[in-house]
PDB file of N, CA and C in Angstrom:
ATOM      1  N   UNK A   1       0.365  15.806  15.632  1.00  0.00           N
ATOM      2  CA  UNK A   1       1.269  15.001  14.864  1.00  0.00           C
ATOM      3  C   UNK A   1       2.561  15.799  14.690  1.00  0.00           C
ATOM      4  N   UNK A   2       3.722  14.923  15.098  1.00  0.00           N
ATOM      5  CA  UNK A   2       5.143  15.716  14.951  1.00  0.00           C
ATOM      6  C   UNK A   2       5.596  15.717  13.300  1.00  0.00           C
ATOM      7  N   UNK A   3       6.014  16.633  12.820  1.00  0.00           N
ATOM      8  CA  UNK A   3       6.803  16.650  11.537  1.00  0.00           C
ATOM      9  C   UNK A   3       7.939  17.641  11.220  1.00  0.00           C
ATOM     10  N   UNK A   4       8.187  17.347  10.345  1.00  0.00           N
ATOM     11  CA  UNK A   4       9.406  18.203   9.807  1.00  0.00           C
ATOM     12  C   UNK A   4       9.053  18.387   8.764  1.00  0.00           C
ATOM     13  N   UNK A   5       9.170  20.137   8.200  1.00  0.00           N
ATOM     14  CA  UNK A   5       8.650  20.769   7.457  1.00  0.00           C
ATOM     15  C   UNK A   5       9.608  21.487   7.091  1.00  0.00           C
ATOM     16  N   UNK A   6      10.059  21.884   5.796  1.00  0.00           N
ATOM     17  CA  UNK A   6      10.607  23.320   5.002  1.00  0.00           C
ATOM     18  C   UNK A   6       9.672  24.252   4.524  1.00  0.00           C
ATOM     19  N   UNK A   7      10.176  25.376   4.889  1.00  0.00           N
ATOM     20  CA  UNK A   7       8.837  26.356   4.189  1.00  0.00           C
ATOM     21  C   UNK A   7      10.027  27.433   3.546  1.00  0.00           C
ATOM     22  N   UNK A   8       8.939  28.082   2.774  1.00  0.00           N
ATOM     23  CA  UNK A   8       9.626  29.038   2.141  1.00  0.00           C
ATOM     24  C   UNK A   8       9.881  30.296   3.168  1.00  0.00           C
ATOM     25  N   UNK A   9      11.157  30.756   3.053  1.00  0.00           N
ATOM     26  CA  UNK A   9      11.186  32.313   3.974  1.00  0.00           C
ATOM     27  C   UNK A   9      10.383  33.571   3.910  1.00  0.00           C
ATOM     28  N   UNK A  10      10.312  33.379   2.246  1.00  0.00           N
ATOM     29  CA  UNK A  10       9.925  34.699   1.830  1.00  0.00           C
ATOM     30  C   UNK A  10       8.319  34.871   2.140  1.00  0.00           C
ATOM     31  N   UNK A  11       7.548  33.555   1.936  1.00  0.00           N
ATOM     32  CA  UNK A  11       5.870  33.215   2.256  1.00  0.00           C
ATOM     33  C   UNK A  11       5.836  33.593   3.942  1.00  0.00           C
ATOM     34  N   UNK A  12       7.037  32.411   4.525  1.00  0.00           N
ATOM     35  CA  UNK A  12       6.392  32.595   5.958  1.00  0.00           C
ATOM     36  C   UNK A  12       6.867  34.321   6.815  1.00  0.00           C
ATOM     37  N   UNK A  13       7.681  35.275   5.966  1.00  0.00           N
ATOM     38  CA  UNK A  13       8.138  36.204   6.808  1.00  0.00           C
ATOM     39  C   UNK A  13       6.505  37.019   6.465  1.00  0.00           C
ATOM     40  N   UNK A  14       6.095  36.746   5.033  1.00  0.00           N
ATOM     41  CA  UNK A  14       5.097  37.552   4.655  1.00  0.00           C
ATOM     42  C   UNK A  14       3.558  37.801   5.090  1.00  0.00           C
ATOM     43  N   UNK A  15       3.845  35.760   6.232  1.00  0.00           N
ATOM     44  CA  UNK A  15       2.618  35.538   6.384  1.00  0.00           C
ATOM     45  C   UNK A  15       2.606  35.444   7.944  1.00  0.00           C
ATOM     46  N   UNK A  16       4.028  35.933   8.041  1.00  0.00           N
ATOM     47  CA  UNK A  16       3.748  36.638   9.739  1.00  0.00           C
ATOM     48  C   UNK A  16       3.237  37.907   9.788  1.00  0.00           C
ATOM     49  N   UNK A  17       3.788  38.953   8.957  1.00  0.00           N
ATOM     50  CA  UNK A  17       3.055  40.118   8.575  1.00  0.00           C
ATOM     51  C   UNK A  17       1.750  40.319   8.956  1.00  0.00           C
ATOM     52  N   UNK A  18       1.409  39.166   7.726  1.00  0.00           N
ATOM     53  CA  UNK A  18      -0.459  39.417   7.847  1.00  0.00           C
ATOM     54  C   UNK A  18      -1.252  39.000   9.078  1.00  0.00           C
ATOM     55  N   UNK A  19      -0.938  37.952   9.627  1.00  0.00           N
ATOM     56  CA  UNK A  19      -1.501  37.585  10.453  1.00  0.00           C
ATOM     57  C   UNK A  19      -0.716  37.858  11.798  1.00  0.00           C
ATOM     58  N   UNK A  20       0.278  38.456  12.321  1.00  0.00           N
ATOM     59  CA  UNK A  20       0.958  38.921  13.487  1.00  0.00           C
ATOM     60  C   UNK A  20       0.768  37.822  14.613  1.00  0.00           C
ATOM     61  N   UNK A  21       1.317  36.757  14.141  1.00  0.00           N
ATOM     62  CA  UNK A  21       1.322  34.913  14.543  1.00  0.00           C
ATOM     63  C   UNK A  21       2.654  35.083  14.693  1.00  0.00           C
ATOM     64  N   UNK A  22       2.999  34.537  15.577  1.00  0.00           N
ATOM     65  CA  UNK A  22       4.084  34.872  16.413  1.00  0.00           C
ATOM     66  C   UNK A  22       5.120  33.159  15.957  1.00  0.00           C
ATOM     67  N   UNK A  23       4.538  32.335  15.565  1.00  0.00           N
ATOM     68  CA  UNK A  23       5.398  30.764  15.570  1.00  0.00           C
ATOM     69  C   UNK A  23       4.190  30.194  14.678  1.00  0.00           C
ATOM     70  N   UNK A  24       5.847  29.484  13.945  1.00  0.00           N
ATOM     71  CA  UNK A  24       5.652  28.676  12.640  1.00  0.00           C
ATOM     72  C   UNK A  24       3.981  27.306  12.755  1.00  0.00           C
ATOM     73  N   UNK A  25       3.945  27.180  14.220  1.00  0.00           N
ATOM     74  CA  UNK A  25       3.208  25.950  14.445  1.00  0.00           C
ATOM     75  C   UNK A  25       1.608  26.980  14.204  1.00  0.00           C
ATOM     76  N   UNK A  26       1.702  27.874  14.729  1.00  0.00           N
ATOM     77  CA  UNK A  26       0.323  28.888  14.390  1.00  0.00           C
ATOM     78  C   UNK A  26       0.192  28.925  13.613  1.00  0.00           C
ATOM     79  N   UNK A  27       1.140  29.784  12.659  1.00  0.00           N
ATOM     80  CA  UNK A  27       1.381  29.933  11.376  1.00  0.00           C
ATOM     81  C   UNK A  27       0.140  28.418  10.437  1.00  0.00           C
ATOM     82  N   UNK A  28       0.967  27.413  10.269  1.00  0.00           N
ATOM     83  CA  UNK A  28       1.086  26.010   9.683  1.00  0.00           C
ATOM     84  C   UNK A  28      -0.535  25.646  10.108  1.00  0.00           C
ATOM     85  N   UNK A  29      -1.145  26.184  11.536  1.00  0.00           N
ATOM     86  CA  UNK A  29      -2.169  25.385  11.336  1.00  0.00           C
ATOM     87  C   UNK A  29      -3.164  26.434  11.331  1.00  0.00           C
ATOM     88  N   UNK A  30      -2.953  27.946  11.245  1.00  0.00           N
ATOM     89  CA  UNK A  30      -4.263  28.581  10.512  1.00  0.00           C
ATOM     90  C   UNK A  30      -4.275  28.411   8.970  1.00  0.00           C
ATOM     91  N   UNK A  31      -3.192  28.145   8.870  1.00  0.00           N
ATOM     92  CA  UNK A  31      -2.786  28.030   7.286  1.00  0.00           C
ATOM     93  C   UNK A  31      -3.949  26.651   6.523  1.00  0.00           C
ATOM     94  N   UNK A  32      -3.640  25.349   7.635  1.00  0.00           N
ATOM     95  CA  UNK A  32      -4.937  24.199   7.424  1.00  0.00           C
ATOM     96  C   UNK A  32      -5.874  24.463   8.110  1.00  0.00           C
ATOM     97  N   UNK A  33      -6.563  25.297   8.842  1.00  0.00           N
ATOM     98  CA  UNK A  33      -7.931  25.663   8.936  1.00  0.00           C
ATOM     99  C   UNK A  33      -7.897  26.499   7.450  1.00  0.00           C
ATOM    100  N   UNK A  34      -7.681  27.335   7.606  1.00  0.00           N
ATOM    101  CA  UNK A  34      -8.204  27.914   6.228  1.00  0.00           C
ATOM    102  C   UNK A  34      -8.269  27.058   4.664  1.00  0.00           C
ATOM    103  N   UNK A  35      -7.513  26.366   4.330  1.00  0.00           N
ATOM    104  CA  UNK A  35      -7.460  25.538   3.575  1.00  0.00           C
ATOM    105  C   UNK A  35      -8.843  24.588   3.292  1.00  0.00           C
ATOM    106  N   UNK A  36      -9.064  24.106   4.534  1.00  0.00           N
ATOM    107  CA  UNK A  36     -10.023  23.072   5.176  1.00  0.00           C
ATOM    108  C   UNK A  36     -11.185  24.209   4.870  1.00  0.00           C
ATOM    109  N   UNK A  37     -11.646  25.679   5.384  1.00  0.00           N
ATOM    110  CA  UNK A  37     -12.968  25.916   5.561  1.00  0.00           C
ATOM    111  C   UNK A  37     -13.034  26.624   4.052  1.00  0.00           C
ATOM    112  N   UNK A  38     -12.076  27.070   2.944  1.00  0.00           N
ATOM    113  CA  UNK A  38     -12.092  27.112   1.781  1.00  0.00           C
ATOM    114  C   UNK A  38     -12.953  26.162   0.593  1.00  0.00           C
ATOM    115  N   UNK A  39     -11.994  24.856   0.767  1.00  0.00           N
ATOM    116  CA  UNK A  39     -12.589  23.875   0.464  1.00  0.00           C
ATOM    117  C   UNK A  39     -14.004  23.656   0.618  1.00  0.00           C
ATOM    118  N   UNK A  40     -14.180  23.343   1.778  1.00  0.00           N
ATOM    119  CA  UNK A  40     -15.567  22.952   2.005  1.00  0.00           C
ATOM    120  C   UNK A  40     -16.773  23.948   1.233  1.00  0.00           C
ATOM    121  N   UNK A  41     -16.351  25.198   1.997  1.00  0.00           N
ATOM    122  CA  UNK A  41     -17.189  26.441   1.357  1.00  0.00           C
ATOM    123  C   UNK A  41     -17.285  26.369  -0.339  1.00  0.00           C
ATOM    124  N   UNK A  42     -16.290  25.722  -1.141  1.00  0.00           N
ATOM    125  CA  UNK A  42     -16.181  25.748  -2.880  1.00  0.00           C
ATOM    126  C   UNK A  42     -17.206  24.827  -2.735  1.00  0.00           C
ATOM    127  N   UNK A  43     -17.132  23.584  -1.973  1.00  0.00           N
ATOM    128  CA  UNK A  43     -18.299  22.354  -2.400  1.00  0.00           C
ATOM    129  C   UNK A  43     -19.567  22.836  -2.089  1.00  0.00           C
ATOM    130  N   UNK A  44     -20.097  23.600  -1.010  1.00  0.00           N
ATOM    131  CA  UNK A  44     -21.124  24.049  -1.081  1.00  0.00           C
ATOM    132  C   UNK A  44     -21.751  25.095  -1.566  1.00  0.00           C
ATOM    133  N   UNK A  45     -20.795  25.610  -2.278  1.00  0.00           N
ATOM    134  CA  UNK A  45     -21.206  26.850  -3.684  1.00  0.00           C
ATOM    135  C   UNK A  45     -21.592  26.024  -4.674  1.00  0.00           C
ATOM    136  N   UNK A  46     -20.587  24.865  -4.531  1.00  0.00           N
ATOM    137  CA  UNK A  46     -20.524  24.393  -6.037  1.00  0.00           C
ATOM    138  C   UNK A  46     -22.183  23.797  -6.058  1.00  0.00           C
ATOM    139  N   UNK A  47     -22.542  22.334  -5.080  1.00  0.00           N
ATOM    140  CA  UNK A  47     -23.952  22.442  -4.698  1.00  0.00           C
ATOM    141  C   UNK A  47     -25.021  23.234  -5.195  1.00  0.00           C
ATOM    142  N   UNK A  48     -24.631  24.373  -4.159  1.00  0.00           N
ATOM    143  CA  UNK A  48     -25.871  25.229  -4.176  1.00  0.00           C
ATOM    144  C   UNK A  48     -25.842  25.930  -5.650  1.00  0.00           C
ATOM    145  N   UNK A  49     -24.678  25.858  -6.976  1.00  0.00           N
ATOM    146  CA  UNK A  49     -24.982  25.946  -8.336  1.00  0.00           C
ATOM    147  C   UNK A  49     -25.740  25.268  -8.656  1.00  0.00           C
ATOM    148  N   UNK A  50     -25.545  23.856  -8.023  1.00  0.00           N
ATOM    149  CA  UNK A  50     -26.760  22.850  -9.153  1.00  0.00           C
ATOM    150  C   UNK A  50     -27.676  23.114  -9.305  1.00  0.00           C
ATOM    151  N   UNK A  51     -28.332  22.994  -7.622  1.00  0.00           N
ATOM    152  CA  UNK A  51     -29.243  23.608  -7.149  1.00  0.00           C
ATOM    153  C   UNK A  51     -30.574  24.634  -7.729  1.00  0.00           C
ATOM    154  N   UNK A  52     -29.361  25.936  -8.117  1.00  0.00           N
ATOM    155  CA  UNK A  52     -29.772  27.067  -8.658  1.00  0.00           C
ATOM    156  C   UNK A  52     -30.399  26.566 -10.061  1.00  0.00           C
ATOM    157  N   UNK A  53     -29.250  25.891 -11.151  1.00  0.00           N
ATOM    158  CA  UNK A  53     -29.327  25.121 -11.941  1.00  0.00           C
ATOM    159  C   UNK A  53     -30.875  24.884 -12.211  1.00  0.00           C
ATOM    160  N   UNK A  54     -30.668  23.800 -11.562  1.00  0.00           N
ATOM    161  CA  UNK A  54     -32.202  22.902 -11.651  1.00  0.00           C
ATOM    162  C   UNK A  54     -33.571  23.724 -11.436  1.00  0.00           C
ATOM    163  N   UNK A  55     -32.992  24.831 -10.532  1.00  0.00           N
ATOM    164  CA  UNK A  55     -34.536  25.926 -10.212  1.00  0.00           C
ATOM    165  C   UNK A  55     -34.627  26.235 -11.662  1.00  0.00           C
ATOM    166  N   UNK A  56     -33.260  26.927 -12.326  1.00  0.00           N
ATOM    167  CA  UNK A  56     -33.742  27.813 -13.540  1.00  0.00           C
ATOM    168  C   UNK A  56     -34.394  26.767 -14.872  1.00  0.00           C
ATOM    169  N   UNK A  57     -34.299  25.300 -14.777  1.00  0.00           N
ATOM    170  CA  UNK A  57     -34.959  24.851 -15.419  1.00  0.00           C
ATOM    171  C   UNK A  57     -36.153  25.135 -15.652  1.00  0.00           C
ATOM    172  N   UNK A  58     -37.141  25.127 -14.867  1.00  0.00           N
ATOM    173  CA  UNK A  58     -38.694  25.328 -14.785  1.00  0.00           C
ATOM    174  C   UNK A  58     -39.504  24.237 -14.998  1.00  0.00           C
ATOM    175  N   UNK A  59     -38.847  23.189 -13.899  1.00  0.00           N
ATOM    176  CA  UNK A  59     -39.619  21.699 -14.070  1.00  0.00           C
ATOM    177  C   UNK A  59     -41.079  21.488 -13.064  1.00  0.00           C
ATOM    178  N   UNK A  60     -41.528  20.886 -13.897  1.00  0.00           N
ATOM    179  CA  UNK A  60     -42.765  20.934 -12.883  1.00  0.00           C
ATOM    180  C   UNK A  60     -42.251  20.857 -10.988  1.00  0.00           C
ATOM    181  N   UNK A  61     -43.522  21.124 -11.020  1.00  0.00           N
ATOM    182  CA  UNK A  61     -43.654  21.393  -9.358  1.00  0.00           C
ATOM    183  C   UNK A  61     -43.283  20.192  -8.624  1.00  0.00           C
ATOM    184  N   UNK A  62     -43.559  18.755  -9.008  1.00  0.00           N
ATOM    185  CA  UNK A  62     -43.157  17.970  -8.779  1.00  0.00           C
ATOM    186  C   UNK A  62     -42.277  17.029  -9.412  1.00  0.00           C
ATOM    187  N   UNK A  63     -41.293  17.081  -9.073  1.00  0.00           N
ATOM    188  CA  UNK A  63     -39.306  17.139  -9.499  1.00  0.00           C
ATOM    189  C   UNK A  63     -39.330  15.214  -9.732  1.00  0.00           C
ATOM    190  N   UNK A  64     -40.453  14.475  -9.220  1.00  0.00           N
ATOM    191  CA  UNK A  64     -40.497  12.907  -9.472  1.00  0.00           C
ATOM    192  C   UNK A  64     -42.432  13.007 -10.092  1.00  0.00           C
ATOM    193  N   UNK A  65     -42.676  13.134 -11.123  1.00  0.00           N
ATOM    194  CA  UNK A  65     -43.936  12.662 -11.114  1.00  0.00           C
ATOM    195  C   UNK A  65     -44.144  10.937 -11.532  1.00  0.00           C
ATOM    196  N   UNK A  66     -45.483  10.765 -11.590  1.00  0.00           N
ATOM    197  CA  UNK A  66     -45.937   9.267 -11.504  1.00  0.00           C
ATOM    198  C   UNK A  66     -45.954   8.703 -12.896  1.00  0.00           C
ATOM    199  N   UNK A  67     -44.811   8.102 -13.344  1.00  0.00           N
ATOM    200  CA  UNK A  67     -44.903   7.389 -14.838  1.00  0.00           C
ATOM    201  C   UNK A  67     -45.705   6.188 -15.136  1.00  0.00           C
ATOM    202  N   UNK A  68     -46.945   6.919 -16.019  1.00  0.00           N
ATOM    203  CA  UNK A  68     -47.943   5.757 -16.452  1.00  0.00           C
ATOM    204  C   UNK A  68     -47.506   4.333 -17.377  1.00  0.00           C
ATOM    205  N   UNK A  69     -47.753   3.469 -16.754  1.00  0.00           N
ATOM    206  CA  UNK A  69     -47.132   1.861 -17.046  1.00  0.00           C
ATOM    207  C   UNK A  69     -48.096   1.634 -17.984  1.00  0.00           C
ATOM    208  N   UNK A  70     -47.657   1.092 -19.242  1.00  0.00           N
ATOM    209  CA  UNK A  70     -48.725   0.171 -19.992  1.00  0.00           C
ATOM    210  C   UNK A  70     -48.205  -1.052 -20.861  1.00  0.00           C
ATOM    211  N   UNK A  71     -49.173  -2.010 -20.373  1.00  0.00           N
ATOM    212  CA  UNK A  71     -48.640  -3.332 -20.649  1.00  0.00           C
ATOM    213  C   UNK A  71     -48.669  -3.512 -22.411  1.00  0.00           C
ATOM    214  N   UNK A  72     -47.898  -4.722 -22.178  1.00  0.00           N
ATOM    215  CA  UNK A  72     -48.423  -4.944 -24.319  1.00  0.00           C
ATOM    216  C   UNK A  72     -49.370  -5.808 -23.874  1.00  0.00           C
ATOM    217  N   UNK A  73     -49.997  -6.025 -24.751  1.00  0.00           N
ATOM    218  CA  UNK A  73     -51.295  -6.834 -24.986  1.00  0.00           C
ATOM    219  C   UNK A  73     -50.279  -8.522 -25.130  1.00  0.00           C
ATOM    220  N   UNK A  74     -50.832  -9.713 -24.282  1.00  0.00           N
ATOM    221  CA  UNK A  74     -49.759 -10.668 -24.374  1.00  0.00           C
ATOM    222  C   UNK A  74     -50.461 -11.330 -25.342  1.00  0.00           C
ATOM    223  N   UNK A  75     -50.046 -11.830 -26.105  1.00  0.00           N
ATOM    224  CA  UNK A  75     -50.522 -12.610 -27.445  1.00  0.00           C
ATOM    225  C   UNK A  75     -50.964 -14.642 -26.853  1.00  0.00           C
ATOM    226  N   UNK A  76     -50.486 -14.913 -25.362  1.00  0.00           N
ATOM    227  CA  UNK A  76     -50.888 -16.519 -25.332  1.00  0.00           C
ATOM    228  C   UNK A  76     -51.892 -15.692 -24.606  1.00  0.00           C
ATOM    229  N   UNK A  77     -52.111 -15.516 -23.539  1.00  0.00           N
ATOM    230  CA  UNK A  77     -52.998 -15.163 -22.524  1.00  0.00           C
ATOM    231  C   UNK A  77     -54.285 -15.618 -22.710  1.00  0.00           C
ATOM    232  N   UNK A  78     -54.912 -15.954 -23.978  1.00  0.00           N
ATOM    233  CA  UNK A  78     -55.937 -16.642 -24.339  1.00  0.00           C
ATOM    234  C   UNK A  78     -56.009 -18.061 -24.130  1.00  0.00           C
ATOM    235  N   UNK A  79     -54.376 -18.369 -24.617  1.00  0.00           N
ATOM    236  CA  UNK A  79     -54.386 -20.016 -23.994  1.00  0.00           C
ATOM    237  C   UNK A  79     -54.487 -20.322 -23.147  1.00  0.00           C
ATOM    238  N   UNK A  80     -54.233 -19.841 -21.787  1.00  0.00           N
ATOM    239  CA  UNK A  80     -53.804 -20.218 -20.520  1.00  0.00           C
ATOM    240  C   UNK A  80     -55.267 -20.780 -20.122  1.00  0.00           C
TER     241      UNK A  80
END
């Protein structure tokens, strides 16, 4: 995708430095890979907190057990 972009001088002289990326288009798109595999990596920390979470509860072994149903007693049921 073509665009037109302003960047700051002082970021991109700094962030040729680090990465010894020779053009702005390198630059711009390790810049959204990293962004992109950041992200993702927070959601699957964040996840694997719940996760952790729910272990340190100490819920039974089985995380859905079987809830016993009981009817009311129907009060016509004699009529029928």
């Amino acid at each position: 995708m073509r665009t037109n972009i302003v960047l700051d001088d002082v970021l991109t002289t700094e962030a040729f430095a680090l990465t010894g990326l020779k053009t702005k288009r390198e630059l711009v798109e390790l810049a959204l890979r990293e962004l992109i595999r950041i992200k993702k990596s927070s959601q699957a920390s964040g996840l694997c907190d719940v996760f952790t979470t729910l272990h340190s509860l100490n819920l039974s072994a089985d995380p859905f057990p079987e809830s016993v149903r009981q009817n009311r007693a129907n009060p016509f049921a004699e009529q029928l």
